[in-house]
N, C-alpha and C. Protein backbone atom coordinates (compact mmCIF):
# COMPACT_ATOMS: atom_id res chain seq x y z
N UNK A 1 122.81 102.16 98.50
CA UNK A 1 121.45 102.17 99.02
C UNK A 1 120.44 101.90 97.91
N UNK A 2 120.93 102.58 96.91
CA UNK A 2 119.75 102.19 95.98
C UNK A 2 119.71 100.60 95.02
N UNK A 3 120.78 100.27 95.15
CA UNK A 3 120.91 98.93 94.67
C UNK A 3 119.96 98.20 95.85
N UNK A 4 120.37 98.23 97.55
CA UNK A 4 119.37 97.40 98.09
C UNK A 4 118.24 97.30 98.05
N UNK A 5 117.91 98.80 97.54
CA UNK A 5 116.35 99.29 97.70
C UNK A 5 115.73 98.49 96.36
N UNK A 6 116.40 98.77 95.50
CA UNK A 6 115.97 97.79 94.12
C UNK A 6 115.71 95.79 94.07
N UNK A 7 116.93 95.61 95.02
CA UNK A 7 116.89 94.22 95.17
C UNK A 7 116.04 93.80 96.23
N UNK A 8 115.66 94.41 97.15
CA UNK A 8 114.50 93.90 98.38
C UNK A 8 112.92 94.39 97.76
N UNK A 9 112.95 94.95 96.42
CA UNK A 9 111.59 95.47 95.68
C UNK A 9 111.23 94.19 94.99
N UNK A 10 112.47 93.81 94.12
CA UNK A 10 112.57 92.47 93.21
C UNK A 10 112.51 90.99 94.20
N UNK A 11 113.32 90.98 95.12
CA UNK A 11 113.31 89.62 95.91
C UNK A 11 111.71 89.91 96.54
N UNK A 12 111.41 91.09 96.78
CA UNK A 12 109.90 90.65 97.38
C UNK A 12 108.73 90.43 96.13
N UNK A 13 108.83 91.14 95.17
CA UNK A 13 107.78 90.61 94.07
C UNK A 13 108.09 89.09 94.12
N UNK A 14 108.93 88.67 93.66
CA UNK A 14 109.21 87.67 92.87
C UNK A 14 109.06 86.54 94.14
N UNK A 15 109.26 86.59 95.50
CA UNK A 15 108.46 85.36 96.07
C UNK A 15 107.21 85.59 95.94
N UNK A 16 106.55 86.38 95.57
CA UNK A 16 105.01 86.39 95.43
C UNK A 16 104.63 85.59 94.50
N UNK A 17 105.52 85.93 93.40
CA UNK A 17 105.49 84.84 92.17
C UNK A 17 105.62 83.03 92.62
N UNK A 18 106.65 83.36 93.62
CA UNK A 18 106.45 81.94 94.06
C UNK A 18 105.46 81.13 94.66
N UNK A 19 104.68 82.15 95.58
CA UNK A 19 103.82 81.97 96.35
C UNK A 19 102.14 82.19 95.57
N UNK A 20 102.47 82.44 94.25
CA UNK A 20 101.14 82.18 93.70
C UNK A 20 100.63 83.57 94.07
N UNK A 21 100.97 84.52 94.23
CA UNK A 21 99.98 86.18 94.35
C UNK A 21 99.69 86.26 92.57
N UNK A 22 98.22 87.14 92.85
CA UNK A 22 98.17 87.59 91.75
C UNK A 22 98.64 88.81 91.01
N UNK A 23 99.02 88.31 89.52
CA UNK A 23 100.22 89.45 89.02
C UNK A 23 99.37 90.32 89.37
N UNK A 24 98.44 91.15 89.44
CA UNK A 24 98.40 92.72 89.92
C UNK A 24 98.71 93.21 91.25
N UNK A 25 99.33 91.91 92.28
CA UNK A 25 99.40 92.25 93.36
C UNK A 25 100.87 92.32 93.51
N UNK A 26 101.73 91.52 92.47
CA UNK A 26 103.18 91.90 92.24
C UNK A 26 103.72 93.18 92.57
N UNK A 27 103.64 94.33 92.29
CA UNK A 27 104.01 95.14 91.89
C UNK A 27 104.18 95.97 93.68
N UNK A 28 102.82 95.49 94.04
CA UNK A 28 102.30 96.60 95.71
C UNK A 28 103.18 95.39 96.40
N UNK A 29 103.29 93.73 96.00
CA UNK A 29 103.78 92.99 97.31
C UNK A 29 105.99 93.61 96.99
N UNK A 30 105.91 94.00 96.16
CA UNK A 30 107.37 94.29 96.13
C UNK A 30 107.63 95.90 96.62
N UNK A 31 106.48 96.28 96.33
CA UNK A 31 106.66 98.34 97.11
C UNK A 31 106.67 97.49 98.90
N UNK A 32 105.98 96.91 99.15
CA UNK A 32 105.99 96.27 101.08
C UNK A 32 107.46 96.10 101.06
N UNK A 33 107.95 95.34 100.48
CA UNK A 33 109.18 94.82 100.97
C UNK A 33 110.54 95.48 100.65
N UNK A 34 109.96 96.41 100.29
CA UNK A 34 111.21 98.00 99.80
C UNK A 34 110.74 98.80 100.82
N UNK A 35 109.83 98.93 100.93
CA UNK A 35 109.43 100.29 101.89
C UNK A 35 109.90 99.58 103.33
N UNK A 36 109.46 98.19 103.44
CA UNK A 36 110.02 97.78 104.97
C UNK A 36 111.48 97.58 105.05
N UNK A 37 112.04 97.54 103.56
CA UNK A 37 113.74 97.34 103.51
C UNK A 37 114.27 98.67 104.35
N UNK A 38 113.63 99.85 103.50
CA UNK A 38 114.03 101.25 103.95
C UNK A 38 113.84 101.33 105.28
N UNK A 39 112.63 101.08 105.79
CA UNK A 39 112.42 101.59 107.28
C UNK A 39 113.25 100.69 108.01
N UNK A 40 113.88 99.25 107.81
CA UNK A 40 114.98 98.77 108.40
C UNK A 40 116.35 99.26 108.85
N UNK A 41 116.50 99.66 107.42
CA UNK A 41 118.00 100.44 106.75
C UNK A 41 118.44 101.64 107.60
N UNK A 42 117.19 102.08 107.60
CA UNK A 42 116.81 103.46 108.11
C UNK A 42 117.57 103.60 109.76
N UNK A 43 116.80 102.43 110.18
CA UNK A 43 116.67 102.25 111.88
C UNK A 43 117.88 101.65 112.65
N UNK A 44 118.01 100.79 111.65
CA UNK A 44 119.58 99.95 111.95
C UNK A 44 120.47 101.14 111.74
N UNK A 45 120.63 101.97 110.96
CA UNK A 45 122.13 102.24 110.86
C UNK A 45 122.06 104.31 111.77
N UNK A 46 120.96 104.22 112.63
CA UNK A 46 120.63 105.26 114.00
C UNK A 46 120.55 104.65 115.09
N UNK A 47 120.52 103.01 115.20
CA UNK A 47 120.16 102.84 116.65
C UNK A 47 121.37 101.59 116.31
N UNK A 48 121.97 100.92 114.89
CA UNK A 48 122.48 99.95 115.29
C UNK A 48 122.36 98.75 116.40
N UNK A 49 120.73 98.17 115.84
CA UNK A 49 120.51 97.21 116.60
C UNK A 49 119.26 96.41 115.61
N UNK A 50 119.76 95.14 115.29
CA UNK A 50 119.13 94.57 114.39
C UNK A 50 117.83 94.30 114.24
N UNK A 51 117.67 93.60 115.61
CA UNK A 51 116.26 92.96 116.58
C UNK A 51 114.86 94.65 116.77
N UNK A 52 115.79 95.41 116.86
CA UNK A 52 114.49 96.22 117.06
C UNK A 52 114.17 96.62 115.56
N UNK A 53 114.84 96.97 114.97
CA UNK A 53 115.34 97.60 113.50
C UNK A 53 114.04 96.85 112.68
N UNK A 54 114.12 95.51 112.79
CA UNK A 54 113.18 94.36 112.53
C UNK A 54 112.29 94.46 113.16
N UNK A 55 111.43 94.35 114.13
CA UNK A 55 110.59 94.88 115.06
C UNK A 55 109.81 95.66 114.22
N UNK A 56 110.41 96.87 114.33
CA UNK A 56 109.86 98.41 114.10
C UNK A 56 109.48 98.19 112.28
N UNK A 57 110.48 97.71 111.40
CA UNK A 57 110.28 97.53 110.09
C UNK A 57 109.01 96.11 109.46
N UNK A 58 109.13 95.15 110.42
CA UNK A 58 107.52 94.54 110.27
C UNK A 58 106.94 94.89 110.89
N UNK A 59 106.27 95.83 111.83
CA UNK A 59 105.32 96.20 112.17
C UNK A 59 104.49 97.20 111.11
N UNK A 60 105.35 98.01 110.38
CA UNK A 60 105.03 98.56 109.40
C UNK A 60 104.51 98.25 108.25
N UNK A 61 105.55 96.98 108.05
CA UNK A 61 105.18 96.11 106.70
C UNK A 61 103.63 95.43 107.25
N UNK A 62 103.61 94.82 108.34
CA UNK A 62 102.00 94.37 108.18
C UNK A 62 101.19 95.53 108.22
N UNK A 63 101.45 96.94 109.00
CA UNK A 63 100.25 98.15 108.34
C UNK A 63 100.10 98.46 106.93
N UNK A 64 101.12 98.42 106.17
CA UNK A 64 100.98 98.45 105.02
C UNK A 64 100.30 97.52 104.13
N UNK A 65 100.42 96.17 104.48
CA UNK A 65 99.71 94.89 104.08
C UNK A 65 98.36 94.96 104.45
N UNK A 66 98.14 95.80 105.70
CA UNK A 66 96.74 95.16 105.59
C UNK A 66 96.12 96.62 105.16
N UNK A 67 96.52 97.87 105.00
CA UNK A 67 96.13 98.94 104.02
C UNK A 67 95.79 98.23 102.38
N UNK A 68 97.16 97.72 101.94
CA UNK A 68 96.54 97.15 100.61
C UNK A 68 95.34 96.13 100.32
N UNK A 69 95.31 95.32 101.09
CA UNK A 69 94.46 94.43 101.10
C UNK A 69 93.16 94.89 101.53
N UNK A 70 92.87 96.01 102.15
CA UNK A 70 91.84 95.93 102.20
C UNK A 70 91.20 97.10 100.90
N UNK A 71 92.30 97.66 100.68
CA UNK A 71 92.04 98.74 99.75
C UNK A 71 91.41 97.81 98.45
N UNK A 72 92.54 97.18 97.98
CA UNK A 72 92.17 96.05 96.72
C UNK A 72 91.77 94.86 96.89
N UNK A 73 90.93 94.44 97.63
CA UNK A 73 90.05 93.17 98.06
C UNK A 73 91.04 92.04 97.92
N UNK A 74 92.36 91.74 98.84
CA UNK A 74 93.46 90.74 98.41
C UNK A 74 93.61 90.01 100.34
N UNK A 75 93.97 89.50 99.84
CA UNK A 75 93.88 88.40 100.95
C UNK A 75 95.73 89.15 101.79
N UNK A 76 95.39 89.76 103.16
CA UNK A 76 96.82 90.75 103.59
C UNK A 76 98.12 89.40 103.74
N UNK A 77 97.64 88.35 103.78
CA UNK A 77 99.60 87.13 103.25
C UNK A 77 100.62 87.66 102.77
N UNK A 78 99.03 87.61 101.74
CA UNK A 78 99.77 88.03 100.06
C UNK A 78 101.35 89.13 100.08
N UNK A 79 100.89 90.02 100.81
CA UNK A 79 101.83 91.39 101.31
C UNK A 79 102.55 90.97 102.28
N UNK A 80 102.03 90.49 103.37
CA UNK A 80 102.73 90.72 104.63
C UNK A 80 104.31 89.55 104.23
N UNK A 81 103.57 88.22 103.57
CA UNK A 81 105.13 87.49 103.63
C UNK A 81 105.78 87.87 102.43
N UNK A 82 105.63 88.32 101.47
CA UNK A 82 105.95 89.04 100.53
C UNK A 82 107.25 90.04 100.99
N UNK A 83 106.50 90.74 101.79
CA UNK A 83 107.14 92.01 102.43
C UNK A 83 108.51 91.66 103.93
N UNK A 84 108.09 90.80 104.42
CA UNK A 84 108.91 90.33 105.11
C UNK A 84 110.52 89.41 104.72
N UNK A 85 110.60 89.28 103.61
CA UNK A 85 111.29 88.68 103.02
C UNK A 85 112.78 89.08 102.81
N UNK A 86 112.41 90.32 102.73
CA UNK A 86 114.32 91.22 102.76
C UNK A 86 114.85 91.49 104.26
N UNK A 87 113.64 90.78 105.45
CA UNK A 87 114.21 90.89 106.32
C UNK A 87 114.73 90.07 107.41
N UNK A 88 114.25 88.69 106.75
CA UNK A 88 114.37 87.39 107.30
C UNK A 88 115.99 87.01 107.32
N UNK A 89 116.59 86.38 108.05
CA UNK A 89 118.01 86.59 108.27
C UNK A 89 118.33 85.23 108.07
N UNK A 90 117.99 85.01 107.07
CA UNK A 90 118.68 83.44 105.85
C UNK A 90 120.02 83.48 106.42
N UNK A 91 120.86 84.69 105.73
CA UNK A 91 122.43 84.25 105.36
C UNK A 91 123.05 84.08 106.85
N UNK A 92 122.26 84.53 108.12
CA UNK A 92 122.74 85.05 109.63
C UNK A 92 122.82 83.34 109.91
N UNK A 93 121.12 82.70 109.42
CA UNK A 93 121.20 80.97 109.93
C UNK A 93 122.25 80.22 109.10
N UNK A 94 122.64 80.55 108.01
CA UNK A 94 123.70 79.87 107.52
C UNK A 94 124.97 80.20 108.09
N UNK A 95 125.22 81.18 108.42
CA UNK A 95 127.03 81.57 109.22
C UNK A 95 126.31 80.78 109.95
N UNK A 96 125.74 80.46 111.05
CA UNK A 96 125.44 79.70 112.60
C UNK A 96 125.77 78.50 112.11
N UNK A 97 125.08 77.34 110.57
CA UNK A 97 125.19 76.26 110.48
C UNK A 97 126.53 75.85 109.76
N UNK A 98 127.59 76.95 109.56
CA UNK A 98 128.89 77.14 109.31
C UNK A 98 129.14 76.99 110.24
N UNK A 99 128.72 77.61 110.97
CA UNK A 99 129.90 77.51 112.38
C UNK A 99 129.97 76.20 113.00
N UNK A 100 129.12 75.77 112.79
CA UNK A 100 128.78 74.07 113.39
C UNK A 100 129.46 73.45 112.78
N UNK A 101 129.69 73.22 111.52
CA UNK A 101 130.46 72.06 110.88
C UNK A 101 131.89 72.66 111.09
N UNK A 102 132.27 73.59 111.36
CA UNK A 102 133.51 74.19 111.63
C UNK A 102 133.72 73.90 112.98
N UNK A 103 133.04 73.22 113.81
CA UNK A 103 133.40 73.34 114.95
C UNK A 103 133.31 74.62 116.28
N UNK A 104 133.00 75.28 115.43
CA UNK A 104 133.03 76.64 116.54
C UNK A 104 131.09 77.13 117.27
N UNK A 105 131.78 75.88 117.85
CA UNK A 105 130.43 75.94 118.75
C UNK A 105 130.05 77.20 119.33
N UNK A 106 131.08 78.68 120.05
CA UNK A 106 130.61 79.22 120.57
C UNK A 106 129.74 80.41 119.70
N UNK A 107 130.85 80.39 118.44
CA UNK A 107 130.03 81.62 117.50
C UNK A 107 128.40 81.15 116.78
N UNK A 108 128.32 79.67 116.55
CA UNK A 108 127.49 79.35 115.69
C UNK A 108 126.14 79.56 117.12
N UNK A 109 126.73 79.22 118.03
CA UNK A 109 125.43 79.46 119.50
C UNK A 109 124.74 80.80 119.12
N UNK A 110 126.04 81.97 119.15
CA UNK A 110 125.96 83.12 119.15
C UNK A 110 124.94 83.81 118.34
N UNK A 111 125.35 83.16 116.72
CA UNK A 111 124.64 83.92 115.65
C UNK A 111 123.76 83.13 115.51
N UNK A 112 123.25 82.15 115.88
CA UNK A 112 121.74 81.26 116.12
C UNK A 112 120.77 81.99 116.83
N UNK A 113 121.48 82.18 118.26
CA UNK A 113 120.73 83.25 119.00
C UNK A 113 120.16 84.71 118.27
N UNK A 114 121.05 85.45 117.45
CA UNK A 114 120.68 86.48 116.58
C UNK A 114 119.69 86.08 115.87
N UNK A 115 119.94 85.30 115.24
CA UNK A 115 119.17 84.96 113.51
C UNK A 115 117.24 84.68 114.51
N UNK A 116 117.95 83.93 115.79
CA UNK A 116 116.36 83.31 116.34
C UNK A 116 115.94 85.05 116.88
N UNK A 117 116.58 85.61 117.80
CA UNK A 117 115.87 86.94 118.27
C UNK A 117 115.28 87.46 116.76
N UNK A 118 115.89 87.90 115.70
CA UNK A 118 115.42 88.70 114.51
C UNK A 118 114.24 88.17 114.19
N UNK A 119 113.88 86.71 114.05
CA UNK A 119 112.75 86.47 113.76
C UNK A 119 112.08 86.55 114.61
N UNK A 120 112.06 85.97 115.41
CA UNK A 120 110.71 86.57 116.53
C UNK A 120 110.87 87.85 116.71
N UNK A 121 111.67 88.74 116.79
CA UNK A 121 111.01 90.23 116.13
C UNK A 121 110.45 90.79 114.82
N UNK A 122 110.28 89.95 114.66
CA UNK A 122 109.54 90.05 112.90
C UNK A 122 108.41 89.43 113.16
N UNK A 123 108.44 88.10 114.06
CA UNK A 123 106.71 87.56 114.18
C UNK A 123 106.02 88.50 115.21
N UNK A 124 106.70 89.42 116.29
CA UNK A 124 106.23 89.92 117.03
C UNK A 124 105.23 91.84 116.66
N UNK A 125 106.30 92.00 115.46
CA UNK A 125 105.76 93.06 114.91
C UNK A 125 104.59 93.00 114.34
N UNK A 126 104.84 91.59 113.52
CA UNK A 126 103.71 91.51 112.40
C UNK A 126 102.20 90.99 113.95
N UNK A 127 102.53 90.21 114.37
CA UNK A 127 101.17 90.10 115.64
C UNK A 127 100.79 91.28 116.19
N UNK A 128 101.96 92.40 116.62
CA UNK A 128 101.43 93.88 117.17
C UNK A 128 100.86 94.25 116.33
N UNK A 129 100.93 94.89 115.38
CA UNK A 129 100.39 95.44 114.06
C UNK A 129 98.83 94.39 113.70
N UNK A 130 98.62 93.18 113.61
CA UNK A 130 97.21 92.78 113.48
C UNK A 130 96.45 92.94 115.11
N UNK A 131 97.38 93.10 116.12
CA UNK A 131 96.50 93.28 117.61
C UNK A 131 95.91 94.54 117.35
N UNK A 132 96.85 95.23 117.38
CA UNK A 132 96.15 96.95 116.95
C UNK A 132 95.50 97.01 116.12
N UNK A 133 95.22 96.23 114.90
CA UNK A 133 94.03 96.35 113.84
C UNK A 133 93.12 95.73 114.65
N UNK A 134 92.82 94.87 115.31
CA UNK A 134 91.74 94.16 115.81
C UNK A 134 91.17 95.23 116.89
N UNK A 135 91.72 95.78 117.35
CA UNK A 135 91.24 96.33 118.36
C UNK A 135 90.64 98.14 117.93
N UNK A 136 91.01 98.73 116.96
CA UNK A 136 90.69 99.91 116.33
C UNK A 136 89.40 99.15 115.61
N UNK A 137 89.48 98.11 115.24
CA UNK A 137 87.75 97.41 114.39
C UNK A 137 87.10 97.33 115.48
N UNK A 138 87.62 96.91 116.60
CA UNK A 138 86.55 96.67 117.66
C UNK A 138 85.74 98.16 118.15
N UNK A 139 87.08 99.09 118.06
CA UNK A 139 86.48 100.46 118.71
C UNK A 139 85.57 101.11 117.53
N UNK A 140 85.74 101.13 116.49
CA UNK A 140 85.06 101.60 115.19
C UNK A 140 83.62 100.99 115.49
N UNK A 141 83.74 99.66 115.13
CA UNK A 141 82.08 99.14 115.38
C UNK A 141 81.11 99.16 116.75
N UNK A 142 82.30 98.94 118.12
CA UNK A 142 81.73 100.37 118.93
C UNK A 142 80.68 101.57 119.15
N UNK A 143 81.74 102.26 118.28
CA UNK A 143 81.42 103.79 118.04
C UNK A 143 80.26 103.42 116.94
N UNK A 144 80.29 102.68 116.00
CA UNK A 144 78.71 102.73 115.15
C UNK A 144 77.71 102.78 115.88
N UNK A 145 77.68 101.18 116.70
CA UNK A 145 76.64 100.50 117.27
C UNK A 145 75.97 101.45 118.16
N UNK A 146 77.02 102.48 118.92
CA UNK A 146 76.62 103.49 119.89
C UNK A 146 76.00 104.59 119.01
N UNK A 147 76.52 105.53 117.93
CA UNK A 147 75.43 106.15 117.16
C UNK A 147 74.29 105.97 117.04
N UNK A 148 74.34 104.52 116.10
CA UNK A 148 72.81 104.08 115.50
C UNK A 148 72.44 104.02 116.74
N UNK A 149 72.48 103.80 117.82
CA UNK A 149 71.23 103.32 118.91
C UNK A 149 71.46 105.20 119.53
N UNK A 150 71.63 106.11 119.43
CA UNK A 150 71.36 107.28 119.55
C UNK A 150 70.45 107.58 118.26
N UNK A 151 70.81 107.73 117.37
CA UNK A 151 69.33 107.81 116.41
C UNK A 151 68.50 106.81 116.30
N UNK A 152 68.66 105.38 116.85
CA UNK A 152 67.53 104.71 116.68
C UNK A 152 66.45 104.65 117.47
């Protein structure tokens, strides 16, 4: 466990590096993508089910992304794809495009289908997680607009 936890800290800094973040944002875009490793790790191996596991672990990673970003004036990308990165299922689309040149049409269908559900539970988390921010800003400025026009 702690080796993964170390390597989904490092694989998430270091696409940041790729992606041009700034080094002071290194450090928080690799805590996203450890902390969402864990809450994966966590979920998968109590419910043993990948798709939600992912789900539930970017939804988090974008609360966390957009906590940092707004905390340290950073643009929330920076974090969120950063952070998503230990959970994207690379090696799942490569068994599928194995399976193809192998001929085994039914498994490569199979784990295509996986690799495609995991990501769209990863785009679906990260969209829940900015719906619910949009809509707590909406109720916040709300609740101002309704104050000030009680004292105004």
């Amino acid at each position: 466990m702690i080796e993964q936890v170390m390597t989904s800290f490092v694989a998430s800094a270091a696409f940041g590096i790729i992606f041009n973040a700034p080094v002071k944002a290194l450090f928080r875009a690799g805590l996203v993508g450890m902390i969402g490793w864990m809450i994966y790790t966590g979920l998968y191996e109590y419910s043993d089910d990948s798709v939600f596991s992912s789900l539930i672990a970017s939804f988090f990673i974008a609360i966390i992304s957009q906590f940092y970003a707004k905390r340290h004036k950073t643009p929330v990308i920076i974090f969120n794809v950063s952070g998503i990165i230990p959970l994207v299922p690379g090696g799942l689309a490569y068994d599928a495009m194995r399976q193809v040149v192998e001929n085994n049409y039914n498994e490569a269908i199979a784990l295509a289908a996986k690799a495609f559900m995991i990501s769209g539970s990863i785009a679906i988390g990260l969209v829940l997680s900015e719906v619910m921010n949009q809509i707590i800003r909406k109720i916040k400025v709300k609740e101002r607009n309704h104050l000030s026009d009680r004292e105004g």
